[in-house]
Protein backbone atom coordinates (compact mmCIF):
# COMPACT_ATOMS: atom_id res chain seq x y z
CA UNK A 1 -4.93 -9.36 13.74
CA UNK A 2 -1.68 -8.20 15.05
CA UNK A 3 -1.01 -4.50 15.90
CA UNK A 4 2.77 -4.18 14.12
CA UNK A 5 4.09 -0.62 13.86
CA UNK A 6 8.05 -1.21 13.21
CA UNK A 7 10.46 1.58 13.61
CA UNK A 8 11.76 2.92 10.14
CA UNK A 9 13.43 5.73 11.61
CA UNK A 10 16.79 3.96 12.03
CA UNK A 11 16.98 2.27 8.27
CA UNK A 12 17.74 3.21 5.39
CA UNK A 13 16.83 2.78 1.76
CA UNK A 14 12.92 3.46 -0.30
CA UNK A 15 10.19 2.98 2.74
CA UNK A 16 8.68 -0.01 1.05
CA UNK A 17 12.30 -1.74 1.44
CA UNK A 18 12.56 -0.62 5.29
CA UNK A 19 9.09 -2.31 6.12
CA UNK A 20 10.23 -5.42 4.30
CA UNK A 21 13.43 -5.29 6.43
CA UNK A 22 11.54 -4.99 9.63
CA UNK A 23 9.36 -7.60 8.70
CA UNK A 24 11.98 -9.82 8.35
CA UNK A 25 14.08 -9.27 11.12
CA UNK A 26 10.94 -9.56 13.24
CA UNK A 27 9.97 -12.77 11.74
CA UNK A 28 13.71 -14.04 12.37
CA UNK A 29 13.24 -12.98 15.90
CA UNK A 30 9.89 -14.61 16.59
CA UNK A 31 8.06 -11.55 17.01
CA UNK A 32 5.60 -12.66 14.23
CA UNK A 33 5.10 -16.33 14.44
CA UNK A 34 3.77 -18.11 11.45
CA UNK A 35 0.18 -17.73 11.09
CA UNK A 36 0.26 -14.30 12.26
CA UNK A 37 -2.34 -12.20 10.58
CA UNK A 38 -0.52 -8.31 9.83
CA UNK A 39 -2.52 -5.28 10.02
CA UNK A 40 -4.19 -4.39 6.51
CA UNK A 41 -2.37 -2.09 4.20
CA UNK A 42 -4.64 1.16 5.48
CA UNK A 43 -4.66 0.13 8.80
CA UNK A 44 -0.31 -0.25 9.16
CA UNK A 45 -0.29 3.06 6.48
CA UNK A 46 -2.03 5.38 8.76
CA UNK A 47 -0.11 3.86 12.13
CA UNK A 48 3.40 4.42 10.26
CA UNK A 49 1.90 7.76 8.67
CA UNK A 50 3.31 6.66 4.86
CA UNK A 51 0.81 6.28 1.76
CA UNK A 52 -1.28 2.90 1.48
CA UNK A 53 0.63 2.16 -1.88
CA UNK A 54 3.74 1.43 0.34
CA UNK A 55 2.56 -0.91 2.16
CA UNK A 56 0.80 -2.75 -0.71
CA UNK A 57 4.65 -2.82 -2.20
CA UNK A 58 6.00 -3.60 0.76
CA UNK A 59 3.69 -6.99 1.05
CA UNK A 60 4.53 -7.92 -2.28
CA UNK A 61 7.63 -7.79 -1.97
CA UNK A 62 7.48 -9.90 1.32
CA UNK A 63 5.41 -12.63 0.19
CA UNK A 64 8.01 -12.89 -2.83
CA UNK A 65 10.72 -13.59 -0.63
CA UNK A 66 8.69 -15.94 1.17
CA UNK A 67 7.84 -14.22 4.71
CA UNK A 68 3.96 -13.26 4.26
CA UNK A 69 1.33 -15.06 2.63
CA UNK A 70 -2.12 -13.47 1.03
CA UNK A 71 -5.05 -14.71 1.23
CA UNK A 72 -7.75 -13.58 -0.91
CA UNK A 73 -10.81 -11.73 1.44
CA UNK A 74 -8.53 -12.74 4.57
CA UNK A 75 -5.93 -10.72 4.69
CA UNK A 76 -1.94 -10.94 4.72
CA UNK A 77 -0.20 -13.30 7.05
CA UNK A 78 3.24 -14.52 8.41
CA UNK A 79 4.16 -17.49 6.58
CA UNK A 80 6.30 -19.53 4.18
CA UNK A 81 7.74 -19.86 0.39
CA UNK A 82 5.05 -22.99 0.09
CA UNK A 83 2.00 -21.48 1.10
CA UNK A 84 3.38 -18.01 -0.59
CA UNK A 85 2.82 -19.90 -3.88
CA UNK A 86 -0.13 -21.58 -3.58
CA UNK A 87 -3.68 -21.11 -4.56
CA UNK A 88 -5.88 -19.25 -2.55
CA UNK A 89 -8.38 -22.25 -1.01
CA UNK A 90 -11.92 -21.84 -0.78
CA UNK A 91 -13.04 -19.63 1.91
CA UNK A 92 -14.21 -20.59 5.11
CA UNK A 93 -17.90 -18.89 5.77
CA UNK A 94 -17.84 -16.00 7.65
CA UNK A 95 -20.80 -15.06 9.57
CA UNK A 96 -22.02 -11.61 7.57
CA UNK A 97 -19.45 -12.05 4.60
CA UNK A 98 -21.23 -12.02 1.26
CA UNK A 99 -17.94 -13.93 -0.34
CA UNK A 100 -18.14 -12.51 -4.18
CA UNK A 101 -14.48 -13.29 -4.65
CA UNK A 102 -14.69 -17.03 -5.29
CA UNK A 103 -15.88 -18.13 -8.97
CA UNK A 104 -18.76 -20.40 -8.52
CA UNK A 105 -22.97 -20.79 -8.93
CA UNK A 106 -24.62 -21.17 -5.23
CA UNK A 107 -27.27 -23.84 -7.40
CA UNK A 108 -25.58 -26.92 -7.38
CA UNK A 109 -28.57 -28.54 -8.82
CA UNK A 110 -28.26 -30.85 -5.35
CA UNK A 111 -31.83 -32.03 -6.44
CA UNK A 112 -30.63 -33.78 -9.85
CA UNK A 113 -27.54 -35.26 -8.70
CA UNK A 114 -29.39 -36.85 -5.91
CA UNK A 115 -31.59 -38.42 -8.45
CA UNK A 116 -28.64 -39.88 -10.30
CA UNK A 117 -26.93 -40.53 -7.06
CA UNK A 118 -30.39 -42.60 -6.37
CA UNK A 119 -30.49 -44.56 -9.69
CA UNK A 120 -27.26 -45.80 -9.49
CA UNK A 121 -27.36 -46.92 -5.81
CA UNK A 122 -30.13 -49.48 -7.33
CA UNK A 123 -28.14 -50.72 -9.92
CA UNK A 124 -26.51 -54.16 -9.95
CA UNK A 125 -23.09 -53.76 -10.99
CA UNK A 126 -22.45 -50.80 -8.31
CA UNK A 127 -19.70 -52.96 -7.08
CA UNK A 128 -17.97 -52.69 -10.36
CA UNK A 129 -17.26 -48.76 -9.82
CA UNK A 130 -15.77 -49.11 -6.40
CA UNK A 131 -12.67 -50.69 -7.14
CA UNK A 132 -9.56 -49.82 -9.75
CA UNK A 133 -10.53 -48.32 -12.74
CA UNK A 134 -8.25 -47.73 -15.99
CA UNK A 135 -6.42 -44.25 -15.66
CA UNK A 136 -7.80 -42.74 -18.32
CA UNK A 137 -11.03 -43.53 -17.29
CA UNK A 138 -13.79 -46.47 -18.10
CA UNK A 139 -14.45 -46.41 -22.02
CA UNK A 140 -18.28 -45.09 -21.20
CA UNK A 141 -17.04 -41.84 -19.31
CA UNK A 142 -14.49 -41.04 -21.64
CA UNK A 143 -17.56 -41.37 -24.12
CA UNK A 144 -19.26 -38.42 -21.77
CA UNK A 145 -16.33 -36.70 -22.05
CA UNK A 146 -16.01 -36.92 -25.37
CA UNK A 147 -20.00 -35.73 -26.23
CA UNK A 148 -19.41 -33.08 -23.49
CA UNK A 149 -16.47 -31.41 -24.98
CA UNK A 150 -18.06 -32.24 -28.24
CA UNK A 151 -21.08 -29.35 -27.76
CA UNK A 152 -18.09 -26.60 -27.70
CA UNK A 153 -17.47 -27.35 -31.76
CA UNK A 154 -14.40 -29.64 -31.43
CA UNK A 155 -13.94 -33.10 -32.65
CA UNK A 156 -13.40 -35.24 -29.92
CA UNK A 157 -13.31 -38.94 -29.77
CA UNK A 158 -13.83 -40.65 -26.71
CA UNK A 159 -9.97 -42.47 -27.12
CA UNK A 160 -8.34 -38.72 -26.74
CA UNK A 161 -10.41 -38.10 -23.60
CA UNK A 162 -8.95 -38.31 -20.27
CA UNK A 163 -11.21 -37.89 -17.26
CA UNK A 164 -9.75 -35.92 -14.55
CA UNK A 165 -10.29 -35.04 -11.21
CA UNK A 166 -11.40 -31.15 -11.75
CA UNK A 167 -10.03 -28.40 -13.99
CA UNK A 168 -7.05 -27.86 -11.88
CA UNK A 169 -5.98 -31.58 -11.99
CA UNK A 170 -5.94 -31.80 -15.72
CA UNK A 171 -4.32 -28.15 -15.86
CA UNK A 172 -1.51 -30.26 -13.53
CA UNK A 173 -1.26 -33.15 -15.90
CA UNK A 174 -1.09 -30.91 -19.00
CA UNK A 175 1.60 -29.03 -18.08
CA UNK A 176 3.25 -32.05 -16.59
CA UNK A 177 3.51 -34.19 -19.81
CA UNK A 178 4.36 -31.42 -22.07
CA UNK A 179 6.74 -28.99 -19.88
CA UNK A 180 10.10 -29.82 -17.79
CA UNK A 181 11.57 -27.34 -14.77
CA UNK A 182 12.86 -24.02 -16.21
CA UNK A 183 10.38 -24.11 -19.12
CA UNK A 184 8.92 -20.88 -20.49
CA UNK A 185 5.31 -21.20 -20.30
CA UNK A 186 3.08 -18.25 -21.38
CA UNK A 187 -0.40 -16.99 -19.87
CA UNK A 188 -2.19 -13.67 -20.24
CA UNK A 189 -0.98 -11.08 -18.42
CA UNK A 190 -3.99 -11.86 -15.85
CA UNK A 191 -5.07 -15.02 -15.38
CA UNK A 192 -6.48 -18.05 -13.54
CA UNK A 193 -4.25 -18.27 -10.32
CA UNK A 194 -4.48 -22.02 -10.39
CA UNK A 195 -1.54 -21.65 -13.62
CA UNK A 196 0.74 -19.54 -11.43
CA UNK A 197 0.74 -22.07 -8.48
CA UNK A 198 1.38 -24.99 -11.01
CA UNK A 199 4.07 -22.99 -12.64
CA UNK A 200 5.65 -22.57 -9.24
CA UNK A 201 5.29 -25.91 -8.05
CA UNK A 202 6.47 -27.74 -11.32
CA UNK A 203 9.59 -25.03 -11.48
CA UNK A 204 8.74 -23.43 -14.62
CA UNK A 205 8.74 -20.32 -15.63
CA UNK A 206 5.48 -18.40 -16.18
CA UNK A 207 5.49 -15.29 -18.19
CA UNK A 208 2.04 -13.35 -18.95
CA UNK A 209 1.81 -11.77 -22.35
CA UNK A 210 -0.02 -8.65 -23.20
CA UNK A 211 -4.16 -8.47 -23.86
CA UNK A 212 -6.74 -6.23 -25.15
CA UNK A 213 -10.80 -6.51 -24.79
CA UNK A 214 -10.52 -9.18 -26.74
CA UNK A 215 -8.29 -11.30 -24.59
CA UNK A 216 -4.49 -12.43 -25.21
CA UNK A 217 -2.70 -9.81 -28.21
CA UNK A 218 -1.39 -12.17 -30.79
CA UNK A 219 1.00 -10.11 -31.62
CA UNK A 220 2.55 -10.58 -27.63
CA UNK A 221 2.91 -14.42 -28.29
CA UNK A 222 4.76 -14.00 -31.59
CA UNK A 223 7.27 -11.73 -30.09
CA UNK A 224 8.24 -13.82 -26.79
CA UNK A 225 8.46 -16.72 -29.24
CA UNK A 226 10.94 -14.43 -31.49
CA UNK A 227 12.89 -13.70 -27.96
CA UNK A 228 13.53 -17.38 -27.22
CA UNK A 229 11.80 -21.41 -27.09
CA UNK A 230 8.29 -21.05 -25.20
CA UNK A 231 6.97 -24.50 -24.54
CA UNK A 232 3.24 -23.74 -23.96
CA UNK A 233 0.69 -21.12 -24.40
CA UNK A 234 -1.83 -21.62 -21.53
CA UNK A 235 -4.94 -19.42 -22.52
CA UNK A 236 -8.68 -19.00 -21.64
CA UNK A 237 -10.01 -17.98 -25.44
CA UNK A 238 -13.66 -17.72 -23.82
CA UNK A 239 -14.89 -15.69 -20.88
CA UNK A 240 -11.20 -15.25 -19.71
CA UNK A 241 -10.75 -15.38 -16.25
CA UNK A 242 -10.43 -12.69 -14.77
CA UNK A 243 -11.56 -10.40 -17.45
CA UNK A 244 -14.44 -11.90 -19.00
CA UNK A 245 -13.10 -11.32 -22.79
CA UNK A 246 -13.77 -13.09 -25.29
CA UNK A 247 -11.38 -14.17 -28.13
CA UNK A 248 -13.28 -13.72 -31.85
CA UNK A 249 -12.50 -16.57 -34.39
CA UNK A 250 -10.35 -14.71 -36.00
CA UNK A 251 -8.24 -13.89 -33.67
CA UNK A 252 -8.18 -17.65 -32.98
CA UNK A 253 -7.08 -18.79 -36.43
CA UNK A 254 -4.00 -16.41 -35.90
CA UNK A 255 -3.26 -17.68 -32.24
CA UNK A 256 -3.36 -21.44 -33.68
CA UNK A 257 -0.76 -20.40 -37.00
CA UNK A 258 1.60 -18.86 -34.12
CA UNK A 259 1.59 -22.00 -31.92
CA UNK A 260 2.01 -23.93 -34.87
CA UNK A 261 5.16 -21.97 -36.35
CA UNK A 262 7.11 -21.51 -33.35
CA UNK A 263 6.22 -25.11 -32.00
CA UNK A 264 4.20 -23.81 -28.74
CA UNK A 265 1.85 -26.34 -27.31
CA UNK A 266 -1.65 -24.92 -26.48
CA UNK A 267 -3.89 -25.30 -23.51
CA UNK A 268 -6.61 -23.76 -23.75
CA UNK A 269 -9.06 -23.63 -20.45
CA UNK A 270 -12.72 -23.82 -21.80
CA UNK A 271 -13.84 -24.44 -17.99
CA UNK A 272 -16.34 -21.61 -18.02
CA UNK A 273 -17.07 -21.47 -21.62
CA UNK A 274 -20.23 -23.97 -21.47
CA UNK A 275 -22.26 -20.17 -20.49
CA UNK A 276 -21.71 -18.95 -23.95
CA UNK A 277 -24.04 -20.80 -26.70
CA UNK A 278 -23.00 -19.15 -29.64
CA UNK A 279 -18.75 -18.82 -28.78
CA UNK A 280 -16.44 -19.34 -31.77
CA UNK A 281 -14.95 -22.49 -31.80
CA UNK A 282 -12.00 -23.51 -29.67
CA UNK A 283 -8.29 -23.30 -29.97
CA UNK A 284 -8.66 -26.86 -30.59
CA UNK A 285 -10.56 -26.71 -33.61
CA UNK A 286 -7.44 -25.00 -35.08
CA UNK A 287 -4.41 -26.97 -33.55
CA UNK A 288 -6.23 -30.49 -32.47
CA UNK A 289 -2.63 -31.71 -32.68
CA UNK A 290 -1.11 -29.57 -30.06
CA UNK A 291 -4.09 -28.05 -27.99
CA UNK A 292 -4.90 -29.46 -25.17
CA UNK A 293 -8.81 -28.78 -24.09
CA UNK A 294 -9.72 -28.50 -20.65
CA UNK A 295 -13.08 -28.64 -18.75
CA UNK A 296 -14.63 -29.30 -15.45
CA UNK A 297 -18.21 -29.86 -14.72
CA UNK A 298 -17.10 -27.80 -11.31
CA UNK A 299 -18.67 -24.52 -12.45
CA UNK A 300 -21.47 -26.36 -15.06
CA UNK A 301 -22.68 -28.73 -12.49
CA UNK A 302 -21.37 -29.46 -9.10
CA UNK A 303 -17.67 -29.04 -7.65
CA UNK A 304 -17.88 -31.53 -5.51
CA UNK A 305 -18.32 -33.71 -8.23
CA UNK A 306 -14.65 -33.08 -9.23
CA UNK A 307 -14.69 -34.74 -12.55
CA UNK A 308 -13.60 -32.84 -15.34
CA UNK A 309 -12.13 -34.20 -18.49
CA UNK A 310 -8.94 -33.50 -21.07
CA UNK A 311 -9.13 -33.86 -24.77
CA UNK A 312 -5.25 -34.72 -25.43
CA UNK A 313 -3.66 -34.49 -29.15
CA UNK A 314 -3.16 -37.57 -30.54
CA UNK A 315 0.78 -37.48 -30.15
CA UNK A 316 0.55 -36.59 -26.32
CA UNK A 317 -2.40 -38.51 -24.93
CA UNK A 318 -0.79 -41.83 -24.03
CA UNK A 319 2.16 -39.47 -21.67
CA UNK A 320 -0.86 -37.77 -20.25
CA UNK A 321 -2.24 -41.02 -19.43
CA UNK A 322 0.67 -41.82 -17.60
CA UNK A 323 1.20 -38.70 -15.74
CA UNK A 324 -2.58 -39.08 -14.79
CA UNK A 325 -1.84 -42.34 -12.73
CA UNK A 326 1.25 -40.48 -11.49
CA UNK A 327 -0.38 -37.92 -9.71
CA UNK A 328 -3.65 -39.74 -8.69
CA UNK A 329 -3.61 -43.70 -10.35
CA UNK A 330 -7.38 -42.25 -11.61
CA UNK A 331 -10.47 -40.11 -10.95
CA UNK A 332 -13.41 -41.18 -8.69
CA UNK A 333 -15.12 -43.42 -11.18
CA UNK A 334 -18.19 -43.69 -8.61
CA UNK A 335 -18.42 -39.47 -9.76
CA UNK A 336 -17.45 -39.93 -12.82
CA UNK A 337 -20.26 -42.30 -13.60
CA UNK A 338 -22.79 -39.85 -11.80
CA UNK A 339 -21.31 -37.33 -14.44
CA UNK A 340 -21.58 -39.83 -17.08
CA UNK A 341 -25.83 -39.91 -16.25
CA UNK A 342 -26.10 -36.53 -16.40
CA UNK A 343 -24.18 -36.48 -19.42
CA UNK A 344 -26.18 -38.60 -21.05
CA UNK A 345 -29.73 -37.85 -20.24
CA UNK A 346 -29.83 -34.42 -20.95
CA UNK A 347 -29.91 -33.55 -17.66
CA UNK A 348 -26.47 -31.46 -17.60
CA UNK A 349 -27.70 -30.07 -20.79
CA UNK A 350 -30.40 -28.34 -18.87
CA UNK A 351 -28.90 -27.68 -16.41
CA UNK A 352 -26.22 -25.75 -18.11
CA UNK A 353 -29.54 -23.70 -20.05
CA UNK A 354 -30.60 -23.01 -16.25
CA UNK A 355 -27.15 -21.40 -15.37
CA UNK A 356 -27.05 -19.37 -18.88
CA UNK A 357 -30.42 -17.73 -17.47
CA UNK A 358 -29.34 -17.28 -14.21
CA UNK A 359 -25.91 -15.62 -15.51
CA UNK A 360 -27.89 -12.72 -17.68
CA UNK A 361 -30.43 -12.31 -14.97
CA UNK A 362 -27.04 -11.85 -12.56
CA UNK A 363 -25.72 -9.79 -14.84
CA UNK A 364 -28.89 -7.11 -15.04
CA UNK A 365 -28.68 -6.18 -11.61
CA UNK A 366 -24.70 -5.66 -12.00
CA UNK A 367 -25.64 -3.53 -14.80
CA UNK A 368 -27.84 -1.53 -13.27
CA UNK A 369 -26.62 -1.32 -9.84
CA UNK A 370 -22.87 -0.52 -11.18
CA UNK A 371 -24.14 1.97 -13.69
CA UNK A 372 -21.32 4.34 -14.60
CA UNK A 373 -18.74 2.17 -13.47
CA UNK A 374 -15.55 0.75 -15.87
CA UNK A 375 -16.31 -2.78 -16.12
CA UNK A 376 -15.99 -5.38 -18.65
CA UNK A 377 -18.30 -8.31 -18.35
CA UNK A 378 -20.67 -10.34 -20.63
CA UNK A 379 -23.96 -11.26 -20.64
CA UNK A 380 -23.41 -14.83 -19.91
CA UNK A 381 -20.76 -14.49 -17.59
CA UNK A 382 -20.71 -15.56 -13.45
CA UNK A 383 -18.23 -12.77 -12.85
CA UNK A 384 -17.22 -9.13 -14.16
CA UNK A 385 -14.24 -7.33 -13.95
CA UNK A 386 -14.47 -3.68 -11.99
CA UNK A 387 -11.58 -1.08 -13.00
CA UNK A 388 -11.15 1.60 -10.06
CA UNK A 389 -10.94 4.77 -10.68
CA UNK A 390 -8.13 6.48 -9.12
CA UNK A 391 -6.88 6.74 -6.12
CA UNK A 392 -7.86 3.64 -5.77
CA UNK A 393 -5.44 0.66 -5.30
CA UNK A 394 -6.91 -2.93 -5.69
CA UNK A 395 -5.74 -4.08 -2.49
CA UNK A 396 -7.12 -1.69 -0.92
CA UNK A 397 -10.55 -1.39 -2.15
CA UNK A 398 -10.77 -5.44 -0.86
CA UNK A 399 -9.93 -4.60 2.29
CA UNK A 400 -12.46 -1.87 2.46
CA UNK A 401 -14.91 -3.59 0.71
CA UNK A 402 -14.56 -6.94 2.99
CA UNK A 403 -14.74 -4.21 6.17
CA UNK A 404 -17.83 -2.97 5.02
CA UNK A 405 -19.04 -7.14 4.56
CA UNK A 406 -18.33 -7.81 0.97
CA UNK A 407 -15.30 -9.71 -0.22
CA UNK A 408 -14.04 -9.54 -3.61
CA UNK A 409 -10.48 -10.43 -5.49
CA UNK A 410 -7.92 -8.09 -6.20
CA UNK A 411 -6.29 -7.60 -9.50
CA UNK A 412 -2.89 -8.99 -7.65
CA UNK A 413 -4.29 -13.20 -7.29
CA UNK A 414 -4.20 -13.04 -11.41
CA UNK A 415 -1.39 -10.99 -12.66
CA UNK A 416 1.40 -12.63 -13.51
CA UNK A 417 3.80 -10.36 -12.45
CA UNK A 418 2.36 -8.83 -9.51
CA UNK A 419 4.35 -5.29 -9.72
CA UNK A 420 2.07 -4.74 -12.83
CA UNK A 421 -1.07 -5.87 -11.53
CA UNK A 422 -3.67 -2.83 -12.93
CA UNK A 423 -6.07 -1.47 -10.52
CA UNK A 424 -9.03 -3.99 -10.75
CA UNK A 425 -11.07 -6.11 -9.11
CA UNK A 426 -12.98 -9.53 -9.73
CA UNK A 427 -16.73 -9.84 -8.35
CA UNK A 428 -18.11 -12.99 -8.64
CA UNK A 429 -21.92 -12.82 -9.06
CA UNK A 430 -22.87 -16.30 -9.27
CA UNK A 431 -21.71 -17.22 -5.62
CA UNK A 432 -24.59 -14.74 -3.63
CA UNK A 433 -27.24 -16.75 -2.29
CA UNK A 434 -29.89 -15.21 -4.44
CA UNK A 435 -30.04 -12.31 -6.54
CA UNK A 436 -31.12 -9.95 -3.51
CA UNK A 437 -28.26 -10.57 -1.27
CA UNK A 438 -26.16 -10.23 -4.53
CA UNK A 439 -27.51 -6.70 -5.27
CA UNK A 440 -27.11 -5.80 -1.19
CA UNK A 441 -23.23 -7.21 -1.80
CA UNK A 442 -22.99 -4.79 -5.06
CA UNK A 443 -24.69 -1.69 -4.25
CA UNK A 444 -21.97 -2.01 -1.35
CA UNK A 445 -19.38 -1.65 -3.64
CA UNK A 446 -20.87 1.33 -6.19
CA UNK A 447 -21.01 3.10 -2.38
CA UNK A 448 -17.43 2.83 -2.17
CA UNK A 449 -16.52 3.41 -5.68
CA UNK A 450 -18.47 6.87 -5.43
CA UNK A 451 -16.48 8.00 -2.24
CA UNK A 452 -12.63 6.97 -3.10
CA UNK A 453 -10.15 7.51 -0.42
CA UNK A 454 -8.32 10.14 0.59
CA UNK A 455 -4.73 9.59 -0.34
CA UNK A 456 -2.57 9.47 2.84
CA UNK A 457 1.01 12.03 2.90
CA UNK A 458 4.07 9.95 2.54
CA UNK A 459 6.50 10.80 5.06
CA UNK A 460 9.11 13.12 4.02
């Protein structure tokens, strides 16, 4: 990390504005090369002597034009537009990191997929699932598909499937058959930062609407429709990411009539919602002719399986085929007929009965180790979602909490519109190694929430 401590005395203009302007010039002049990591907002704070909340506004404001990039539990660093509007990656280990800011389970279930992996080496027609494959996907995976979607209360037939390469992939052909560049395309106001990237790279524009406990207001999405065409309505109705909400049916029903008035397409992300047995049914229960329903078997069984699969309305599911072998001709169909196995024995079916149990057990310690604390969570979920109490800024709390070993993801990676990110953070409790090193990570953070900073004086 860099020790940068520009001169503000000689510019003029709100102090968040001058450190922008010295950040630029100094990029400009090769002072800060690309790849330069900056100091962290306390640390360039205290050495300019102006409140933390500056810098935090000054950063955004630089990585908005372009000149820094974030990087969740890394830090800030010189760099371009691109990279500025990317998603974060997944983290590189870092000896004596507990990473709880990446969404995951540490069981992979290595032991079952190596089975499958095993009984289809010794099969006959391996040859067959080496070479080209349809881009939709063979008619027996698109079957998996279709019974795997099929458990969330949706009627899915196997011809509407589309097996995909992940949840972000079919998040990239979605909005790709349904949306063109300067599109309005709604979220929640926080949300899955795989959406913003895709909304930057496809040139659309990305607006979050307002939420409750309860997940996206209703209410919000009637009255952007009112202000103007909205072309999609991408929404996680079950254990919303980051929040953990979780939509009631009701709620649902009303979400659907919207859509259908205003003529919104839906996409609804049910990527995590294989932890909840007893969820309402999906968006696509109510709409099946203009929700698209998205799920991965990343989170359920392994990522580096990345299948994940698409149920496509009717109307829209021949485009998405196309824009499917567009992006990547098709999915692995050696992985996809490993999922297909696991599908079909039962064997993902347990395993996904193993993660619910693992999940509430998770959960417990959370409970009990953040006792007191503002937090909305559920008992199935692999994450929770930790309001700070004030002064606390989001930012800041991850950079204290990743000094003192823990990393975690600021409210900022999800909002939509960063300047009204609230002051929250996402901990990801499925990721720890086992449940001990995951209580070590979180009594680390209820040590920090019970001794909050003291504010710095802004220079006058």
């Amino acid at each position: 990390m860099t020790i940068w401590r520009p001169d503000l005395t000689r510019r003029q203009g709100p102090l968040y504005r001058r450190i922008v302007e010295a950040l630029a010039e100094a990029v400009e002049a090769g002072t800060l090369p690309a790849g330069t990591r900056l100091p962290t907002h306390r640390d360039l704070a205290a050495g300019l002597g102006v409140t933390i909340g500056t810098v935090t506004r000054a950063y955004a404001e630089a990585e908005r034009r372009g000149l820094v990039v974030g990087r969740v539990g890394s830090g800030t660093y010189v760099g371009t537009a691109e990279p500025a509007a990317g998603l974060p990656g997944t983290p590189e280990p870092v000896p004596g990191l507990l990473d709880l800011s990446f969404n995951g389970a540490a069981d992979v279930h290595a032991g079952e997929v190596a089975a499958a992996l095993a009984a289809l080496a010794a099969r006959p027609d391996l040859a067959a699932l080496l070479g080209y494959q349809a881009d939709a996907g063979r008619p027996a995976h698109r079957a998996a598909g279709a019974a795997w979607l099929g458990r969330s209360g949706v009627d899915a037939r196997p011809e509407q499937v589309l097996v995909t390469s992940g949840g972000q992939h079919a998040l990239a052909v979605a909005l790709a058959t349904v949306a063109r560049p300067d599109d309005l395309v709604l979220a929640e106001a926080v949300t899955y930062a795989g959406v913003k990237a895709l909304a930057s790279l496809l040139d659309l524009r990305l607006e979050g609407a307002a939420m409750d406990r309860d997940g996206l207001v209703p209410e919000a999405v009637e009255e952007a429709c009112r202000r103007g065409p909205v072309r999609a309505l991408y929404v996680i109705p079950t254990l919303q990411n980051p929040t953990t909400a979780l939509m009631p049916e009701a709620r649902r029903r009303r979400l659907a009539e919207i859509c259908r008035r205003h003529d919104v397409v839906l996409i609804e992300d049910h990527v995590d919602g294989f932890l909840v047995a007893d969820a309402p049914a999906p968006l696509a229960a109510f709409a099946p002719e203009r929700t698209f329903l998205l799920t991965s078997l990343s989170k359920s069984l392994a990522p580096g399986l990345r299948i994940g699969y698409m149920l496509a309305p009717e109307a829209y599911a021949a485009r998405a085929a196309a824009v499917l072998r567009t992006l990547s001709w098709m999915s692995a169909p050696l992985m996809a007929e490993v999922a297909a196995l696991l599908v079909q024995d039962g064997t993902a079916a347990r395993i996904v009965e193993a993660h619910r149990r693992e999940a509430r057990a998770r959960q417990r310690i959370a409970a009990d180790v953040l006792t007191g604390a503002s937090v909305e969570t559920r008992p199935e979920a692999y994450h929770l979602w930790l309001h700070l109490p004030p002064p606390w800024r989001a930012a800041d709390f991850a950079a204290r909490a990743r000094e003192a070993g823990v990393a975690v993801a600021p409210a900022e990676v999800f909002a939509v519109d960063r300047a009204r990110a609230p002051e929250a953070v996402r901990v990801a409790l499925g990721v720890a190694p086992d449940r001990g090193a995951l209580e070590g990570g979180l009594r680390v953070l209820a040590r920090l929430l019970a001794a909050p900073p003291a504010p710095y004086l802004p220079v006058l």
